[in-house]
C-alpha atoms as a PDB file:
ATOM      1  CA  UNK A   1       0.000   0.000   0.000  1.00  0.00           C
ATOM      2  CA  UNK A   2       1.310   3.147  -1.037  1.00  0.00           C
ATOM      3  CA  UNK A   3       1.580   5.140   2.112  1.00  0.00           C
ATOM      4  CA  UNK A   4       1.296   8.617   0.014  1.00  0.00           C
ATOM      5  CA  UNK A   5      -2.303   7.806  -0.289  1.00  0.00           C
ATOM      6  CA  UNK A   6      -2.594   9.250   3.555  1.00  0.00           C
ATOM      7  CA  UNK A   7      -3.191  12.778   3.275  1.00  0.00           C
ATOM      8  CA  UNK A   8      -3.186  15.535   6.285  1.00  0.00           C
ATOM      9  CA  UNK A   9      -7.397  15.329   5.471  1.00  0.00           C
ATOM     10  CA  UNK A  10      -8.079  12.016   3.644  1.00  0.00           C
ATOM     11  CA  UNK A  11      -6.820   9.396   1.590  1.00  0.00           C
ATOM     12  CA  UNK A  12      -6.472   9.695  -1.985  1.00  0.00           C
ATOM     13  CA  UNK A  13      -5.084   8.455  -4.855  1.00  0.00           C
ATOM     14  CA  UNK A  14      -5.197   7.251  -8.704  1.00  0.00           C
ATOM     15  CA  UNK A  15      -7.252   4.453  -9.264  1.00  0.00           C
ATOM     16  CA  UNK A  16      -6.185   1.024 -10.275  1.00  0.00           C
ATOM     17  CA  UNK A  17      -2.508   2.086  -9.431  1.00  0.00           C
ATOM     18  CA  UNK A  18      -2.493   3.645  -5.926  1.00  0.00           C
ATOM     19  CA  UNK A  19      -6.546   2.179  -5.222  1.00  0.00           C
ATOM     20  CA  UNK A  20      -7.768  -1.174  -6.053  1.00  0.00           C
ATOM     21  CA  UNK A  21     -10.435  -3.263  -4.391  1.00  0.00           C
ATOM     22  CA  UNK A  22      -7.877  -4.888  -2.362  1.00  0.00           C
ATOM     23  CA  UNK A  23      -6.413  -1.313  -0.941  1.00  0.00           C
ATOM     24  CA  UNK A  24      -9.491  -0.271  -0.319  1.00  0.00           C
ATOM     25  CA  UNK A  25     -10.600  -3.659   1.184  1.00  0.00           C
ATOM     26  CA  UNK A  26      -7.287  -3.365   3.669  1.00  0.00           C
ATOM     27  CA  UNK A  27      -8.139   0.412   3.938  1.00  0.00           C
ATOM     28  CA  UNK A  28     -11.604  -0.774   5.336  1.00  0.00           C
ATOM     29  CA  UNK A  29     -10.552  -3.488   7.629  1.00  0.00           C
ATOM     30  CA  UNK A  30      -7.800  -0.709   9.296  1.00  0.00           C
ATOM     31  CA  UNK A  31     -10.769   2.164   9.712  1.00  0.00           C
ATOM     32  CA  UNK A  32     -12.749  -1.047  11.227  1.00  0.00           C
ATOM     33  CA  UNK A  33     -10.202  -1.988  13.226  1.00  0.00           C
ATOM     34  CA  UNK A  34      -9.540   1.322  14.605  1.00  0.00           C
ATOM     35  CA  UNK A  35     -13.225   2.122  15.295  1.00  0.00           C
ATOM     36  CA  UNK A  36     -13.463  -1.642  17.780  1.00  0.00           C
ATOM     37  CA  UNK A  37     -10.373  -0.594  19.623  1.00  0.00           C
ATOM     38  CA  UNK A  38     -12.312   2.678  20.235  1.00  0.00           C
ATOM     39  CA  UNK A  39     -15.532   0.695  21.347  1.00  0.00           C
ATOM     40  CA  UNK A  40     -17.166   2.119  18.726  1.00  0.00           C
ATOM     41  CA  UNK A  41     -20.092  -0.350  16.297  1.00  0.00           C
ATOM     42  CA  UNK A  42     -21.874   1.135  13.540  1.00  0.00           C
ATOM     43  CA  UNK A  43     -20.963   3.440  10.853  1.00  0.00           C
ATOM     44  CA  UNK A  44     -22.598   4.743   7.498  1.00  0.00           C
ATOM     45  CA  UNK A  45     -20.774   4.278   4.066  1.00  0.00           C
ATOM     46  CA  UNK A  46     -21.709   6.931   1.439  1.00  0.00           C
ATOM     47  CA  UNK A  47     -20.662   7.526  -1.938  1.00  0.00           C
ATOM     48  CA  UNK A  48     -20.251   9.772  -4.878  1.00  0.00           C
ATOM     49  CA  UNK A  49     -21.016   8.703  -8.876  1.00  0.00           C
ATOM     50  CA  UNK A  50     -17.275   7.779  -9.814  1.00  0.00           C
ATOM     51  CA  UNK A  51     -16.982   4.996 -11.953  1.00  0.00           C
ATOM     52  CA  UNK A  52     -15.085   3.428  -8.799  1.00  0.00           C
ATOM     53  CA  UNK A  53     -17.041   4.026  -6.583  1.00  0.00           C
ATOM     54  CA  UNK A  54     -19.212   1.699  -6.165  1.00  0.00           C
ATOM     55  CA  UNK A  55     -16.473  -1.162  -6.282  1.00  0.00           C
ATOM     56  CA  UNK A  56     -14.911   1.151  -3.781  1.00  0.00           C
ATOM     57  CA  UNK A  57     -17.714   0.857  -1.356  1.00  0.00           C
ATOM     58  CA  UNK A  58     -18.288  -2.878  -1.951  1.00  0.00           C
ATOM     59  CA  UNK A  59     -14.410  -3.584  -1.157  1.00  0.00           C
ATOM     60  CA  UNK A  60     -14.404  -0.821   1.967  1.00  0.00           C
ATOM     61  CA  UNK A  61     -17.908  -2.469   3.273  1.00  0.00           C
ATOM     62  CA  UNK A  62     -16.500  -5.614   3.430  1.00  0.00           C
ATOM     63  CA  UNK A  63     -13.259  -4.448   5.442  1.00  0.00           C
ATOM     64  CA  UNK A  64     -15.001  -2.976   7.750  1.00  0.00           C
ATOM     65  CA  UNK A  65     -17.849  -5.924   8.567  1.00  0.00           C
ATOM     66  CA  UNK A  66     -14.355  -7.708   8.508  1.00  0.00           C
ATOM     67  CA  UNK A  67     -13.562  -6.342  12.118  1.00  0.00           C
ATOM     68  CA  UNK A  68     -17.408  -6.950  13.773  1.00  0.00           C
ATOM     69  CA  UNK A  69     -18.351  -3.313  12.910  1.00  0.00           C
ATOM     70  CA  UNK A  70     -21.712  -2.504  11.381  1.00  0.00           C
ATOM     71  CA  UNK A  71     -22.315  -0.767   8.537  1.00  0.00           C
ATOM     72  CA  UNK A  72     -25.160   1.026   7.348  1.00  0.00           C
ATOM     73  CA  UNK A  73     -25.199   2.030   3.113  1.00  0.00           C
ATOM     74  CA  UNK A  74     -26.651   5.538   2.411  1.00  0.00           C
ATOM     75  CA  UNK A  75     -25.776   4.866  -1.154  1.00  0.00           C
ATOM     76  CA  UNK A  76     -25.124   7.859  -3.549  1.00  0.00           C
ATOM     77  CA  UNK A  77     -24.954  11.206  -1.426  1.00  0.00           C
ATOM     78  CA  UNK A  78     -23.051  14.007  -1.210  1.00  0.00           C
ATOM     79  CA  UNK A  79     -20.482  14.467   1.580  1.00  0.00           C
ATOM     80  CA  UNK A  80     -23.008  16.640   3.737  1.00  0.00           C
ATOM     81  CA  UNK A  81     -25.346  14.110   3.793  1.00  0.00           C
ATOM     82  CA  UNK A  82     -23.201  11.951   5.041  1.00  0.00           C
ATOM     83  CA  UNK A  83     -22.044  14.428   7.476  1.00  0.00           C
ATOM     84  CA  UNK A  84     -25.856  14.775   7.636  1.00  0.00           C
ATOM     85  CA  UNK A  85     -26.191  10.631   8.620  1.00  0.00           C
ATOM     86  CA  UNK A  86     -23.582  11.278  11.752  1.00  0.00           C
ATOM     87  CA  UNK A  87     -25.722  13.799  13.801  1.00  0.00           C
ATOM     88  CA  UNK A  88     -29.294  11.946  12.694  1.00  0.00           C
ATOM     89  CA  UNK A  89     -28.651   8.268  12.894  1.00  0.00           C
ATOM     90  CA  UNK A  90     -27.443   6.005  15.956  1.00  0.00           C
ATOM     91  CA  UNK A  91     -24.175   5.772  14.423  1.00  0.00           C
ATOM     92  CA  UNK A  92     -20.697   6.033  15.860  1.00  0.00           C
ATOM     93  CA  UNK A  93     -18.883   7.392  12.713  1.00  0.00           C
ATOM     94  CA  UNK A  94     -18.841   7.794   8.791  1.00  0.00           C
ATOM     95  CA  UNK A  95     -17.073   6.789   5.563  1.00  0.00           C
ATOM     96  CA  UNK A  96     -17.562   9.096   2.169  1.00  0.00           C
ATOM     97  CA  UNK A  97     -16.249   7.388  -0.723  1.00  0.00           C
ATOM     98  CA  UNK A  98     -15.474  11.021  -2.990  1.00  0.00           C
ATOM     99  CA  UNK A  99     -12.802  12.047  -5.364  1.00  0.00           C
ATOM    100  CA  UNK A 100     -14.114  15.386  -4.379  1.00  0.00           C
ATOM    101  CA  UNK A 101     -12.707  18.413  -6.861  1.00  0.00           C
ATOM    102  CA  UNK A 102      -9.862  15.871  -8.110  1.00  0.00           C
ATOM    103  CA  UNK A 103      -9.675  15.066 -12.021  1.00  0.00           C
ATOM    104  CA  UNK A 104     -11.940  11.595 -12.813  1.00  0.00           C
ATOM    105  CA  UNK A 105      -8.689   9.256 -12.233  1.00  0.00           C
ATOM    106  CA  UNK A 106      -9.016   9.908  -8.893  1.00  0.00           C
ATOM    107  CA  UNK A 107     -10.709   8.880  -5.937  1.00  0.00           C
ATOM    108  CA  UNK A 108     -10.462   8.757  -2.497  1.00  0.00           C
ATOM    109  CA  UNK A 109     -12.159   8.455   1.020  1.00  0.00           C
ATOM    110  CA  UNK A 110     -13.093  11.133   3.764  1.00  0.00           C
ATOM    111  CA  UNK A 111     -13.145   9.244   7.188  1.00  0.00           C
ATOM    112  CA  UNK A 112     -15.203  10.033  10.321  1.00  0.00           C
ATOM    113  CA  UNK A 113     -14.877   9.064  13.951  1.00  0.00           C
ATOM    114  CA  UNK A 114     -17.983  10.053  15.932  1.00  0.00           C
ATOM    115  CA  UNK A 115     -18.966  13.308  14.277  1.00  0.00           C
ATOM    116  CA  UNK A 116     -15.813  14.660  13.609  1.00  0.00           C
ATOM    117  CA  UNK A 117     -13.551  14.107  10.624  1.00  0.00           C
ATOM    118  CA  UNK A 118     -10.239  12.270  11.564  1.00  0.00           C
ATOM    119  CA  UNK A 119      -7.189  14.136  10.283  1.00  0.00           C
ATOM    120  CA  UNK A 120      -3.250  13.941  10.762  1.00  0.00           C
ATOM    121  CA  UNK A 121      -1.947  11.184  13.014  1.00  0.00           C
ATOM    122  CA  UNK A 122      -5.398   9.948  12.897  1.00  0.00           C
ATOM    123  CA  UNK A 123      -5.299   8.839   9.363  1.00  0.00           C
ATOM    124  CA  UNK A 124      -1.967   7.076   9.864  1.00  0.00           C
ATOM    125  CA  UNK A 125      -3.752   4.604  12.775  1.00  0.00           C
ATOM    126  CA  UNK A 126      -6.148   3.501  10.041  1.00  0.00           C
ATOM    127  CA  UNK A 127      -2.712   2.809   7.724  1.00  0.00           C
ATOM    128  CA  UNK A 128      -1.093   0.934  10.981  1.00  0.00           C
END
């Protein structure tokens, strides 16, 4: 895994070189991971209408039921309303699957603990 892919905000990178279902998969199982050794159980997956998306969110899905965490799908939504999902549903954090303003090739993953977007040394745990 390339460990460029961990940004200061998010993790993001070219598809099929830097992100494949298998990165994302291990991507998943570490965000899972991190969220049980926090005593945390259910989270909601959202995504945006990149062609990878959707494989993206299949492969981070099953990472993250991988570690005994629930997930709950809001399907195709913009970030906010997955922001939205964290302060409306019984949920313990968030994953938005978004290449946000980068060019198509691109794709990447915003990551939420509780209702606050991890960042920094935060991101790393999920790579450890």
């Amino acid at each position: 895994m390339n460990p460029l892919i961990f940004r200061e905000y998010d993790i993001r990178g070219m598809v099929g070189k830097d992100l494949t279902p298998d990165v994302v998969r291990e991507i998943g199982r570490g965000y899972g991971t991190m969220m049980r050794n926090l005593g945390k159980r259910h989270v909601t997956v959202g995504r945006d209408n990149r062609l990878s998306s959707k494989d993206f969110r299949d492969a981070i899905v099953d990472g993250i039921l991988s570690t005994g965490i629930d997930v709950t799908d809001c399907g195709l939504i913009p970030t906010p309303l997955l922001y939205f999902s964290l302060f409306h549903l019984p949920v313990d954090g968030g994953v938005q699957i978004t290449g946000s303003h980068n060019p198509p090739e691109f794709n990447g993953f915003k990551l939420c603990v509780g209702k606050t977007t991890i960042h920094g040394k935060e991101i790393q745990h999920v790579r450890e």
